[in-house]
Every structure is written in structure tokens, then in C-alpha cells.
C-alpha atoms as a PDB file:
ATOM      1  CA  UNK A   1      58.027   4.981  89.562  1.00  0.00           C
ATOM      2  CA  UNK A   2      54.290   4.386  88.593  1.00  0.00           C
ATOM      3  CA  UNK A   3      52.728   1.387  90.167  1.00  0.00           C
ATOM      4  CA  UNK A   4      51.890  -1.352  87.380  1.00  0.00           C
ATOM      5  CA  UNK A   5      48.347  -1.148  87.611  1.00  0.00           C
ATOM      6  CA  UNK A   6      48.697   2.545  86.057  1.00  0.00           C
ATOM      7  CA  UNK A   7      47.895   2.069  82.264  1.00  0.00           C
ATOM      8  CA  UNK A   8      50.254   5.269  81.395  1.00  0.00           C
ATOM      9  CA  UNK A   9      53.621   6.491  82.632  1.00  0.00           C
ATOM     10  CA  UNK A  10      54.417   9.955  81.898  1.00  0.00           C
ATOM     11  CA  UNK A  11      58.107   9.456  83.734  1.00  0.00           C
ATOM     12  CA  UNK A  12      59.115  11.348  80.381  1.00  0.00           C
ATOM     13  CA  UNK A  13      56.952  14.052  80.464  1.00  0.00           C
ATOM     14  CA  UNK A  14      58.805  14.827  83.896  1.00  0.00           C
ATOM     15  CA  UNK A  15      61.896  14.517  82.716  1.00  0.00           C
ATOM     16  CA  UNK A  16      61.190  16.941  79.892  1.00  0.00           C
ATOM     17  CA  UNK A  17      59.568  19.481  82.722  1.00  0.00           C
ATOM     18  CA  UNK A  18      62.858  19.196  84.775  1.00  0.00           C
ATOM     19  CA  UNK A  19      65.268  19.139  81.962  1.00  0.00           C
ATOM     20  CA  UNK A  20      63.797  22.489  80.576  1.00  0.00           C
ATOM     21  CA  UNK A  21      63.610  24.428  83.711  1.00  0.00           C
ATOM     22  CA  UNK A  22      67.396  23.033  84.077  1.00  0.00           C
ATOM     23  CA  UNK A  23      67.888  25.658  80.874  1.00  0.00           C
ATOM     24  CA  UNK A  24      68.079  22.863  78.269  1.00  0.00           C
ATOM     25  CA  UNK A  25      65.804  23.688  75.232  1.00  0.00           C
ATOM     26  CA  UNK A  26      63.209  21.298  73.723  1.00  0.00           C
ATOM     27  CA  UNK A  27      64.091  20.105  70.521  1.00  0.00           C
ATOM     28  CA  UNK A  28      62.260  21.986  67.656  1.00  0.00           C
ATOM     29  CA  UNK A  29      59.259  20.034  65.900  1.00  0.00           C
ATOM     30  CA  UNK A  30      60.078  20.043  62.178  1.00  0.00           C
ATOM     31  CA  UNK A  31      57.060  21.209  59.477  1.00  0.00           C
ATOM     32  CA  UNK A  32      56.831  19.451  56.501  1.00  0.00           C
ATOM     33  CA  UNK A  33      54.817  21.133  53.801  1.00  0.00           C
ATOM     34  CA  UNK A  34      52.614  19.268  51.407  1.00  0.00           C
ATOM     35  CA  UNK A  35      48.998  19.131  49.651  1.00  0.00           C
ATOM     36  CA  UNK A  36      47.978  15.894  48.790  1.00  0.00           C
ATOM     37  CA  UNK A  37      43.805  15.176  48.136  1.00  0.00           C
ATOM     38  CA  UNK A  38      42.134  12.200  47.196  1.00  0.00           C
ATOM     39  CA  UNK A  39      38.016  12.098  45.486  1.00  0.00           C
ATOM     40  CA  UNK A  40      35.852   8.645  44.646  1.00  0.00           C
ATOM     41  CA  UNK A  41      33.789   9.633  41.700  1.00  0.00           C
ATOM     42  CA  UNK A  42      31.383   7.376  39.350  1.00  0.00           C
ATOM     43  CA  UNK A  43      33.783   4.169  39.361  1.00  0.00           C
ATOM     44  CA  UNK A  44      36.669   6.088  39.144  1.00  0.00           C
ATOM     45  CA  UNK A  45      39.019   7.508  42.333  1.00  0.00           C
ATOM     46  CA  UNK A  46      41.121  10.920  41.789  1.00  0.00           C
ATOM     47  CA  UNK A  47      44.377  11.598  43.141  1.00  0.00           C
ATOM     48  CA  UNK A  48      46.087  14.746  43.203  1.00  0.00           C
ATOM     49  CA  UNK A  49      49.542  16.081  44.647  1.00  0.00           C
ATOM     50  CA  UNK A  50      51.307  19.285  43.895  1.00  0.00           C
ATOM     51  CA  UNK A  51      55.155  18.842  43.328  1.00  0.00           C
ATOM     52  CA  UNK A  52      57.046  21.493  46.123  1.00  0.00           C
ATOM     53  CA  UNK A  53      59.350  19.769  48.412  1.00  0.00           C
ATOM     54  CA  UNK A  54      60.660  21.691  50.797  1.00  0.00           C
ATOM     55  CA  UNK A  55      63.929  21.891  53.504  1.00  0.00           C
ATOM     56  CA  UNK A  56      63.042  24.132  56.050  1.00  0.00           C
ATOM     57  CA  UNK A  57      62.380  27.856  54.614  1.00  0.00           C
ATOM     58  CA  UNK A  58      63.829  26.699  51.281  1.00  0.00           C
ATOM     59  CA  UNK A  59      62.206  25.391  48.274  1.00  0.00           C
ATOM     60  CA  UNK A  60      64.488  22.388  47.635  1.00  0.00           C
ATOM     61  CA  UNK A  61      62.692  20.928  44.224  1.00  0.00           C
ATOM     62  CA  UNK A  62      59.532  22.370  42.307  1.00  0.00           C
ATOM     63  CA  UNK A  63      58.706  19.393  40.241  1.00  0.00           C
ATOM     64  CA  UNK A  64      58.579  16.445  43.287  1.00  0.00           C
ATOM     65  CA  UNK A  65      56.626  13.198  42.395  1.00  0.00           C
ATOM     66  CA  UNK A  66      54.327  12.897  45.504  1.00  0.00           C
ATOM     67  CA  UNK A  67      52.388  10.355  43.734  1.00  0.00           C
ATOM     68  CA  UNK A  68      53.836   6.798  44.072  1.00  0.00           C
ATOM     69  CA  UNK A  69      52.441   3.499  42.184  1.00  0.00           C
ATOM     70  CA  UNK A  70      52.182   0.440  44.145  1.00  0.00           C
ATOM     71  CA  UNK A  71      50.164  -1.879  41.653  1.00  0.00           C
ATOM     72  CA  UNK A  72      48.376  -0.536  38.072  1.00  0.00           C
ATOM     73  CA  UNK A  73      45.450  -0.261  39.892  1.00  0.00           C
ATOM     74  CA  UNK A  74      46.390   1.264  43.401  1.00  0.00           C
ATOM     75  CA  UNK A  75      48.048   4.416  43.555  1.00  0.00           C
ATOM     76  CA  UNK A  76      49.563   6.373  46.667  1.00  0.00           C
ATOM     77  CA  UNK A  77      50.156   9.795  47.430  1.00  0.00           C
ATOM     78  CA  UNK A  78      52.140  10.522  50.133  1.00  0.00           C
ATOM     79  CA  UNK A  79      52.635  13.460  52.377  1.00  0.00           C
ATOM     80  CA  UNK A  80      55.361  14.211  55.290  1.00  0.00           C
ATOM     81  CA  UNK A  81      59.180  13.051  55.148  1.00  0.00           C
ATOM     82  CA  UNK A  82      59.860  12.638  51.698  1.00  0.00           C
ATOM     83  CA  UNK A  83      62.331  10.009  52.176  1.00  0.00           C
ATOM     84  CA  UNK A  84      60.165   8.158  54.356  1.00  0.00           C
ATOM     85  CA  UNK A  85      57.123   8.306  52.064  1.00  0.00           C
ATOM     86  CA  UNK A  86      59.266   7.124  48.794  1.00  0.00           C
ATOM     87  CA  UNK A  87      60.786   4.227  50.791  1.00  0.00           C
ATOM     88  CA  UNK A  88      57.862   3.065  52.138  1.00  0.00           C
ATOM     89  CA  UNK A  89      55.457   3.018  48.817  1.00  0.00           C
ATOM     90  CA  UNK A  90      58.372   1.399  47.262  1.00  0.00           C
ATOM     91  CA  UNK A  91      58.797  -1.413  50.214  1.00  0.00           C
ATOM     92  CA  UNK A  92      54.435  -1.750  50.018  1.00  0.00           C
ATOM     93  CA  UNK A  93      54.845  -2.055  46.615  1.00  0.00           C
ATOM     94  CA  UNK A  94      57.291  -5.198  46.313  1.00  0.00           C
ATOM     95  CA  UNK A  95      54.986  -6.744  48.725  1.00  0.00           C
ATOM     96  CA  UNK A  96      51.669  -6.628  46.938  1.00  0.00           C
ATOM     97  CA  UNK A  97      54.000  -8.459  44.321  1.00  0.00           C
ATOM     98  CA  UNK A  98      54.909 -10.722  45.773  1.00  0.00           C
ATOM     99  CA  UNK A  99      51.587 -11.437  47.256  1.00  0.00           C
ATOM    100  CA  UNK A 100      49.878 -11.441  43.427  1.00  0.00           C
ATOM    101  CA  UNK A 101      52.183 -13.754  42.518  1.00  0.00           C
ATOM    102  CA  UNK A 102      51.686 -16.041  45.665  1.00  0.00           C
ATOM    103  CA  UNK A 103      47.869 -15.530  44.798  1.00  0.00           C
ATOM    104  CA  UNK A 104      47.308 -15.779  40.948  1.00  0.00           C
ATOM    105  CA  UNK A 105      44.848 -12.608  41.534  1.00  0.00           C
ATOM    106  CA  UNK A 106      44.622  -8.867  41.654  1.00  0.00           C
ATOM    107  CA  UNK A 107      45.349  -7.854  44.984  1.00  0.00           C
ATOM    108  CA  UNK A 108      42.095  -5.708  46.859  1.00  0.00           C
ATOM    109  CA  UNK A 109      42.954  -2.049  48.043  1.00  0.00           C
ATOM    110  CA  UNK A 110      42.261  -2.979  51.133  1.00  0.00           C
ATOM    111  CA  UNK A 111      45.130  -5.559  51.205  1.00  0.00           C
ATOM    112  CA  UNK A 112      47.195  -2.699  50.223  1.00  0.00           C
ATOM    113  CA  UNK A 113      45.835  -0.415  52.968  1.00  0.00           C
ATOM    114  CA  UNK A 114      46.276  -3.010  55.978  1.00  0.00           C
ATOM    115  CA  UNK A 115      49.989  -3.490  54.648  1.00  0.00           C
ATOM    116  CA  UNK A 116      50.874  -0.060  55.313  1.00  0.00           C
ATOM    117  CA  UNK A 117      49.164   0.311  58.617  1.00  0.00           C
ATOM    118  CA  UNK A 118      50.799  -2.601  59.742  1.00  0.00           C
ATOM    119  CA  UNK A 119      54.431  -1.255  58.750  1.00  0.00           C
ATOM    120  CA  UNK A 120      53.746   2.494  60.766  1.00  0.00           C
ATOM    121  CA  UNK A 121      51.962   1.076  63.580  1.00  0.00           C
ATOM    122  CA  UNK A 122      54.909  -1.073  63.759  1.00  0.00           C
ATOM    123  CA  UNK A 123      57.246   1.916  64.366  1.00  0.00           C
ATOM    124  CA  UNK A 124      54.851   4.057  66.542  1.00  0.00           C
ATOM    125  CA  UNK A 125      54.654   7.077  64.320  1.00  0.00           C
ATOM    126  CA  UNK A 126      58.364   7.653  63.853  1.00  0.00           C
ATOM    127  CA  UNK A 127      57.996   7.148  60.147  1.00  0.00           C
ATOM    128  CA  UNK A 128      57.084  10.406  58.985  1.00  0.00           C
ATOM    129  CA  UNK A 129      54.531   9.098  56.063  1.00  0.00           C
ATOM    130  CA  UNK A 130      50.984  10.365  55.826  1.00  0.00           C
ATOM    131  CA  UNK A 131      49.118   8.285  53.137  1.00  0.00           C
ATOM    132  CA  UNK A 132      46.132   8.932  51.120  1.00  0.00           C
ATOM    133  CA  UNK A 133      45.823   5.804  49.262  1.00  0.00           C
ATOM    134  CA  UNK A 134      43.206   5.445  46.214  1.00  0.00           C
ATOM    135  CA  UNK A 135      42.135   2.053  44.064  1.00  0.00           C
ATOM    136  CA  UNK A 136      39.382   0.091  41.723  1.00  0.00           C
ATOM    137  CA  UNK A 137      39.220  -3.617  42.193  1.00  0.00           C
ATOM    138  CA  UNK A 138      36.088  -5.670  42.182  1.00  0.00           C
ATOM    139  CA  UNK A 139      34.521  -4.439  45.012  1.00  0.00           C
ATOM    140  CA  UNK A 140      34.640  -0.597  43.138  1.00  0.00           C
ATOM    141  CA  UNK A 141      36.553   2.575  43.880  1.00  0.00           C
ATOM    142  CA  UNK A 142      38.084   3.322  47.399  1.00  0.00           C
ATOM    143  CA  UNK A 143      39.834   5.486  48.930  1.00  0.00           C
ATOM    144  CA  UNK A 144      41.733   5.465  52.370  1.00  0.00           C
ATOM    145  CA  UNK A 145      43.605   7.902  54.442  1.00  0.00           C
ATOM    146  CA  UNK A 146      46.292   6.591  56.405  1.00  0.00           C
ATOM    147  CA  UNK A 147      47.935   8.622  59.345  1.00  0.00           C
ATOM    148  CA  UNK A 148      51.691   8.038  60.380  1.00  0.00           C
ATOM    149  CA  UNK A 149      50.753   5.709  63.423  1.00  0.00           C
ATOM    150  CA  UNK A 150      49.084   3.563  61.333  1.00  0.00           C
ATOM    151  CA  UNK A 151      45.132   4.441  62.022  1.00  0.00           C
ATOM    152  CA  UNK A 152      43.017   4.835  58.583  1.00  0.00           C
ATOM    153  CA  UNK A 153      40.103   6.511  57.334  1.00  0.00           C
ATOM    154  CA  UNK A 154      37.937   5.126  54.450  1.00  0.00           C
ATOM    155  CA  UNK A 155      35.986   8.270  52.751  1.00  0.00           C
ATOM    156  CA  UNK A 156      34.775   9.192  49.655  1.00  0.00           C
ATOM    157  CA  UNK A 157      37.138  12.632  50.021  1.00  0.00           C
ATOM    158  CA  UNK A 158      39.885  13.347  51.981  1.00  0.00           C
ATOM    159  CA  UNK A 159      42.985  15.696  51.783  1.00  0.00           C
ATOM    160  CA  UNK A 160      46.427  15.672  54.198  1.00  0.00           C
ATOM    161  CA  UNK A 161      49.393  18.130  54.230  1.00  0.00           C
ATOM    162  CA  UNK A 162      50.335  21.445  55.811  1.00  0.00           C
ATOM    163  CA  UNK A 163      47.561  22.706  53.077  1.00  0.00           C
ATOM    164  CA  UNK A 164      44.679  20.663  54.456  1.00  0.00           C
ATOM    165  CA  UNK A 165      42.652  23.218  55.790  1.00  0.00           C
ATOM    166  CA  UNK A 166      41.852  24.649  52.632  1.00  0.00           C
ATOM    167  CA  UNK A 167      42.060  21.561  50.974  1.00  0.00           C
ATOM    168  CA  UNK A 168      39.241  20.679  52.668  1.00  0.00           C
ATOM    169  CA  UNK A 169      37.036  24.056  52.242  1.00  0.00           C
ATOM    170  CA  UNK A 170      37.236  23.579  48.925  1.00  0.00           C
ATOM    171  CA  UNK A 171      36.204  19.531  48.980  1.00  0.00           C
ATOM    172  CA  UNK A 172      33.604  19.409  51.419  1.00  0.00           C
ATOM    173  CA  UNK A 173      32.034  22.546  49.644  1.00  0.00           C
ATOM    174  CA  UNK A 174      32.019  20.919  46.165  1.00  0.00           C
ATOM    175  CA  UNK A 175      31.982  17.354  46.840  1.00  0.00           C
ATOM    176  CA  UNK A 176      29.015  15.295  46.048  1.00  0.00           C
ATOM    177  CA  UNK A 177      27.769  12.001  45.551  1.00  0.00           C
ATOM    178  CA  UNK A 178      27.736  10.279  41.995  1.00  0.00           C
ATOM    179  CA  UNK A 179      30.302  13.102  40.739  1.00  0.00           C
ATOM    180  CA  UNK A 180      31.108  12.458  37.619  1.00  0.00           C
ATOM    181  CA  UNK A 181      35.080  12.041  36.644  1.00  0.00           C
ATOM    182  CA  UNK A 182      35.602  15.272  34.744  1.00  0.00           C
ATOM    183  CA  UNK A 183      33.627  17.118  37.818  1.00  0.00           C
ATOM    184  CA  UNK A 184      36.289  15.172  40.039  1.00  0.00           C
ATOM    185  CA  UNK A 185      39.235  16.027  38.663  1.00  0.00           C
ATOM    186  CA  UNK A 186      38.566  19.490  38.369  1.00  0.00           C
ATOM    187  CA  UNK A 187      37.133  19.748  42.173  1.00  0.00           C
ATOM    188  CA  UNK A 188      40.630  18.136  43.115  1.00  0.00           C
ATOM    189  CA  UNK A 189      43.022  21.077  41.029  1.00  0.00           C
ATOM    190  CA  UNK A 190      40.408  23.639  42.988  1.00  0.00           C
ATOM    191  CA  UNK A 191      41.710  21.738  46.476  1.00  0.00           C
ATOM    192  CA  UNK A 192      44.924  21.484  45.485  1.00  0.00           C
ATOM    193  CA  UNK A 193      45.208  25.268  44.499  1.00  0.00           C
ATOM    194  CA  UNK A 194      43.983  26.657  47.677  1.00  0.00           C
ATOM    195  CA  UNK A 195      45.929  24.534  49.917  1.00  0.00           C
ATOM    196  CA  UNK A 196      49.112  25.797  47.680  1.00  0.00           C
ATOM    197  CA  UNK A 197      47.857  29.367  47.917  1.00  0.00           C
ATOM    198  CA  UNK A 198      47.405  29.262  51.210  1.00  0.00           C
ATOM    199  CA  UNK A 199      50.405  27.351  52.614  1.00  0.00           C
ATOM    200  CA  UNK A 200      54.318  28.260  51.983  1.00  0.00           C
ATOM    201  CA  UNK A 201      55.160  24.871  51.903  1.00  0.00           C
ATOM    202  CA  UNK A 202      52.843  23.355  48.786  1.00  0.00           C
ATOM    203  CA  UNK A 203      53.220  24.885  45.429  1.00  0.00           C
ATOM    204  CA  UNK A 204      54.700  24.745  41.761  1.00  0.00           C
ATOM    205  CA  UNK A 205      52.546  22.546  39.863  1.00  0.00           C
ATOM    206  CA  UNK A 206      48.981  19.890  40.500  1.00  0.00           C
ATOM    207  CA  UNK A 207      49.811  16.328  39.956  1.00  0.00           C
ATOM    208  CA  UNK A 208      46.894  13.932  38.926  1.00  0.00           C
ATOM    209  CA  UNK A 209      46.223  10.177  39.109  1.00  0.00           C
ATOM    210  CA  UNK A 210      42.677   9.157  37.530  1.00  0.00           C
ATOM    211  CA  UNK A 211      42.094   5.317  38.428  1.00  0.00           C
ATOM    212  CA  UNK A 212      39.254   3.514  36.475  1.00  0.00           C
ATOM    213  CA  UNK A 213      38.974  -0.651  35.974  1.00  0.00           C
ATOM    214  CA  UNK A 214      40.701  -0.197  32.470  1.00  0.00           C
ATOM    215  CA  UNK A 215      43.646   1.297  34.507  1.00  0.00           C
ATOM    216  CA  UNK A 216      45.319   4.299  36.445  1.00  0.00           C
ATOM    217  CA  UNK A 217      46.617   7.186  34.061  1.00  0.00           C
ATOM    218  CA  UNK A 218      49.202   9.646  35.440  1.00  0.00           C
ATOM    219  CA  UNK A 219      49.672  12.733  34.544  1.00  0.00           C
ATOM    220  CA  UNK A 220      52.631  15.028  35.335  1.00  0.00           C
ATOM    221  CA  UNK A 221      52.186  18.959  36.301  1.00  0.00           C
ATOM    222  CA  UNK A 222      48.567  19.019  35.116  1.00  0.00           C
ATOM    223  CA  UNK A 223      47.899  22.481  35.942  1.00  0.00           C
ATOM    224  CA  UNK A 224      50.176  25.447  37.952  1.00  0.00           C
ATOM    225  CA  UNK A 225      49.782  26.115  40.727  1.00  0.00           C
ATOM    226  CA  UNK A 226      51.940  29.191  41.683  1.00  0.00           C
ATOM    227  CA  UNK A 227      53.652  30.236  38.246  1.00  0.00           C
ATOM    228  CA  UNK A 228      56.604  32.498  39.087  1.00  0.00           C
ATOM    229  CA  UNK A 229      56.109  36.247  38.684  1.00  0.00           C
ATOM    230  CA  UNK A 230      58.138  38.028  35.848  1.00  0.00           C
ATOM    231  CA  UNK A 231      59.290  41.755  36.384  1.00  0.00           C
ATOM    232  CA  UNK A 232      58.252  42.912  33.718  1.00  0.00           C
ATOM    233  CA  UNK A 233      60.548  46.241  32.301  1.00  0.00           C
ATOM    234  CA  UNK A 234      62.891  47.779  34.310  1.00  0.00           C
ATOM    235  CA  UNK A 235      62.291  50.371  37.234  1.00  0.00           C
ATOM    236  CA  UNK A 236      63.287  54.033  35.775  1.00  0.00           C
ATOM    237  CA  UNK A 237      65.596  56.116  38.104  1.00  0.00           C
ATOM    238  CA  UNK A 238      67.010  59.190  36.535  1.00  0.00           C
ATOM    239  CA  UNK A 239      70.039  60.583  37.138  1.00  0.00           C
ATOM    240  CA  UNK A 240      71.605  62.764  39.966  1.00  0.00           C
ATOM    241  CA  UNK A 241      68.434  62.588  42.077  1.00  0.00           C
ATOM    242  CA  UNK A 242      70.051  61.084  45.051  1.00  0.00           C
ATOM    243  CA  UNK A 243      71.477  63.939  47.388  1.00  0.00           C
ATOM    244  CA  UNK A 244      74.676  63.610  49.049  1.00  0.00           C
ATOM    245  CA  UNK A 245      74.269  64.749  52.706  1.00  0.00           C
ATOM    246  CA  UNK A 246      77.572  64.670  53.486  1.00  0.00           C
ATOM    247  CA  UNK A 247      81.513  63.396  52.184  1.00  0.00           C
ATOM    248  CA  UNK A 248      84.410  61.934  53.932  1.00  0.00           C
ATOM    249  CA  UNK A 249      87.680  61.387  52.660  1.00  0.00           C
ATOM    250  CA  UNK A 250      90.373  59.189  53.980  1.00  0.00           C
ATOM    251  CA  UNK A 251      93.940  59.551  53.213  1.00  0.00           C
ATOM    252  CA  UNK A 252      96.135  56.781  53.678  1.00  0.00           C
ATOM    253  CA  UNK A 253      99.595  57.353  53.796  1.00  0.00           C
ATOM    254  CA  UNK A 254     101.957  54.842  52.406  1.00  0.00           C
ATOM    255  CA  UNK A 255     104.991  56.125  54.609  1.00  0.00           C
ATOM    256  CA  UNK A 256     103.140  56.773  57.931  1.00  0.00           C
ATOM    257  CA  UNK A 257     100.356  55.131  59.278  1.00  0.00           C
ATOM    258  CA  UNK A 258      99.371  58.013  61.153  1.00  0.00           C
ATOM    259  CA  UNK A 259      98.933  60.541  58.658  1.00  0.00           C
ATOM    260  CA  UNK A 260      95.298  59.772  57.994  1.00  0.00           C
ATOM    261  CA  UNK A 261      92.958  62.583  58.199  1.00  0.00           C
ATOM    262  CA  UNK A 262      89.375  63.320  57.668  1.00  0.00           C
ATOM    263  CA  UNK A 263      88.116  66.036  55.666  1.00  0.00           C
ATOM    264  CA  UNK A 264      83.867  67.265  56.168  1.00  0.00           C
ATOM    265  CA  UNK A 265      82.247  69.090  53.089  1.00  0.00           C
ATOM    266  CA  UNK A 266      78.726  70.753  53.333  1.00  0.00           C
ATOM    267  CA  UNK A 267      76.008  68.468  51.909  1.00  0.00           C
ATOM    268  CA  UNK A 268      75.825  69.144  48.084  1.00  0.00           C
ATOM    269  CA  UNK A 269      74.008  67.352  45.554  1.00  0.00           C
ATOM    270  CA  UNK A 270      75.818  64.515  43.773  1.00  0.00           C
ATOM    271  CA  UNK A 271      76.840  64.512  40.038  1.00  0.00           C
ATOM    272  CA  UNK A 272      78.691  62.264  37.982  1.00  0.00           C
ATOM    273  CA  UNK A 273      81.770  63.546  35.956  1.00  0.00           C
ATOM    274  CA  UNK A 274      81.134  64.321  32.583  1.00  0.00           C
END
């Protein structure tokens, strides 16, 4: 054992190190694919998710709701374990509630954001729920960008998911300051696009959420994002061009079982009977 003065103990990590080289293997480290981006604009904040949840190597619904209200003016999208994300935007959301009601006043994003933090810090990352939450209260649009052990980012752009990386290409390319809200939501389909081109995991179609001070509107499977490909007509493949190289016949005997024999013809070509 460590002495107590150590400020880490990596007794595990040993454990692991000897438990391996025992022959026992590691457990695998699931992947969870998503795209999720978030944009401030000119008092307004975008939101955009696609809608491909995934189990493993299968695609196990094409129209998922990644986007998850917790008041009308604070929207969530959420990114990881999608059972862990849904519970715990609907759990956040009772609790701002309750706390408007306990207040008399619209509850800050902020208020929001520190809720959530508090709930995954809480369980030391084992909630699988990475959060990009976007609002508009009095103090103007915000955005944060929570990670699964409960640390936060507030920026005016910020994307999460297995399609991040070129999420991000396309934001921090066409991001600017003072964009206006048309300019935003179409910068946040371009993100949202590449990081479901470029990732197995995000697809089907772009979810957005535009939040002003009048109010949040939603919109379901704005745009496609990977539209299935047809086969269009049918592949032609004409008759007796395949070439038997050889033929084997087996006779089975209903009387003895060991009257089976094997006849070998020359290759010929093939032809259906007339």
C-alpha cells in the first residue's frame, strides 16, 4: 500500500497489469456514435443533432431525438449513452421546475448548467452523458459544453460526438462573430453533415433547435444527412454464360446405404432444358 501522504494510488492500475499478464482480457471500451453542435448567433443560440442511434455495428433507430427540452428557453442536446442522456435531461428538467416555481422567475442557463455538472461530477463519469447545452435569458444567448465528469466549457461554438473532428473543421472555419441566425443555422447542417459523413456512427437526418427571447422552435429532420442509395434497374446477366467446370452425381440408394457412387464428366458448358 501507498503511504497517505501520496495524493494518487494506482493499486488498480497494478492489478489490471497483473491480471492481464495472468491471461485475463481487459474489458472492451464501448463507442458510442453521435454528432451533436451547438452556435451563439445575434441573440439567438443554434442547436443541432442528427438522429442515428446506434448498438454496436448496427444502426438501431434512424430518426433518434438527441435534442431534449429542459425549460422553453433552454434546450439540451445530448451525446453518449442514450439512456443515460434521456434520463438525465428529463431528471434536470423537473428540477428547474421546481426551482421556477420555488422562485416566481425564469430560471438563468447557467442554473441549468451547474445542475447538471453537479449530478455527473457526482457519479465520477460513469454516466455516459456528454452535454452541449444552449439558452436566452436576460443576460443573452449562451451556450455550454458539458463533459461526462461534470467539467464545462462556455463558447460561442462547440460540437461533441464520435463526429467531432469534422464537426469542428467545419465550425471553426465558418464561425464568426455577430453571425446572423440564418448564417447559423446553415453553418450548423454544414457541421453536422461532415461529422455524419465522416463517422459510421452519426447519420440519417440534421435535427435543429433555434432559441431566441420569443422562444425555442424545434424542428424535426431538417435536412438529410445520408439518404439511402436506391439500385436503380436491375443488373443484366444473360443466359448460359456461366461454365460448368465439372459435375458430380450422387446416388443414394434407398435399400443400401452403401451403394452410393460418384460419377466425373468433362467440363462442358451449362444449359438449361428447353
Amino acid at each position: 500500500m501507498l503511504p497517505q501522504s501520496c495524493a494518487f494510488n494506482f493499486d488498480n492500475c497494478k492489478r489490471n497489469a497483473d491480471l492481464q499478464k495472468a491471461g485475463f482480457e481487459l474489458p472492451r471500451p464501448y463507442k458510442t456514435g453521435t454528432s451533436i453542435v451547438g452556435v451563439v448567433c445575434a441573440d439567438a443560440v443554434v442547436l443541432g443533432a442528427d438522429t442515428r442511434a446506434t448498438g454496436g455495428s448496427l444502426v438501431a433507430d434512424k430518426n433518434c431525438i438527441k435534442i431534449h427540452r429542459l425549460m422553453d428557453h433552454i434546450y439540451c442536446c445530448g451525446a453518449g449513452t442514450a439512456a443515460d442522456t434521456d434520463r438525465m435531461t428529463m431528471f434536470t428538467s423537473a428540477e428547474l421546475d421546481l426551482h421556477e416555481l420555488n422562485t416566481d422567475r425564469q430560471v438563468p442557463v447557467v442554473c441549468a448548467s451547474r445542475s447538471i455538472r453537479r449530478s455527473l461530477f457526482r457519479f465520477q463519469g460513469h454516466i455516459g452523458a456528454a452535454l452541449v447545452l444552449g439558452g436566452v435569458d436576460k443576460w443573452g444567448p449562451q451556450l455550454y459544453c458539458i463533459y461526462p465528469h461534470g467539467s464545462e466549457d462556455k463558447i460561442p461554438y462547440c460540437a461533441m460526438g464520435s463526429g467531432t473532428l469534422a464537426a469542428l473543421a467545419k465550425l471553426e472555419r465558418g464561425w464568426r462573430e455577430n453571425l446572423s441566425l440564418e448564417e447559423g443555422k446553415e453553418l450548423v447542417r454544414e457541421a453536422i453533415n461532415a461529422g455524419a459523413k465522416n463517422d459510421l456512427g452519426s447519420g440519417s437526418n440534421i435535427d435543429l433547435c433555434v432559441i431566441t427571447k420569443k422562444g425555442a422552435q424545434f424542428v424535426r429532420a431538417d435536412r438529410v444527412a445520408s439518404a439511402k442509395r436506391v439500385l436503380i434497374g436491375k443488373t443484366p446477366i444473360k443466359r448460359n454464360c456461366t461454365i460448368a467446370r465439372s459435375r458430380s452425381v450422387h446416388v443414394v440408394s434407398e435399400f443400401a446405404s452403401n451403394s452410393n457412387t460418384l460419377t466425373w464428366e468433362p467440363a462442358t458448358p451449362w444449359s438449361d432444358p428447353e
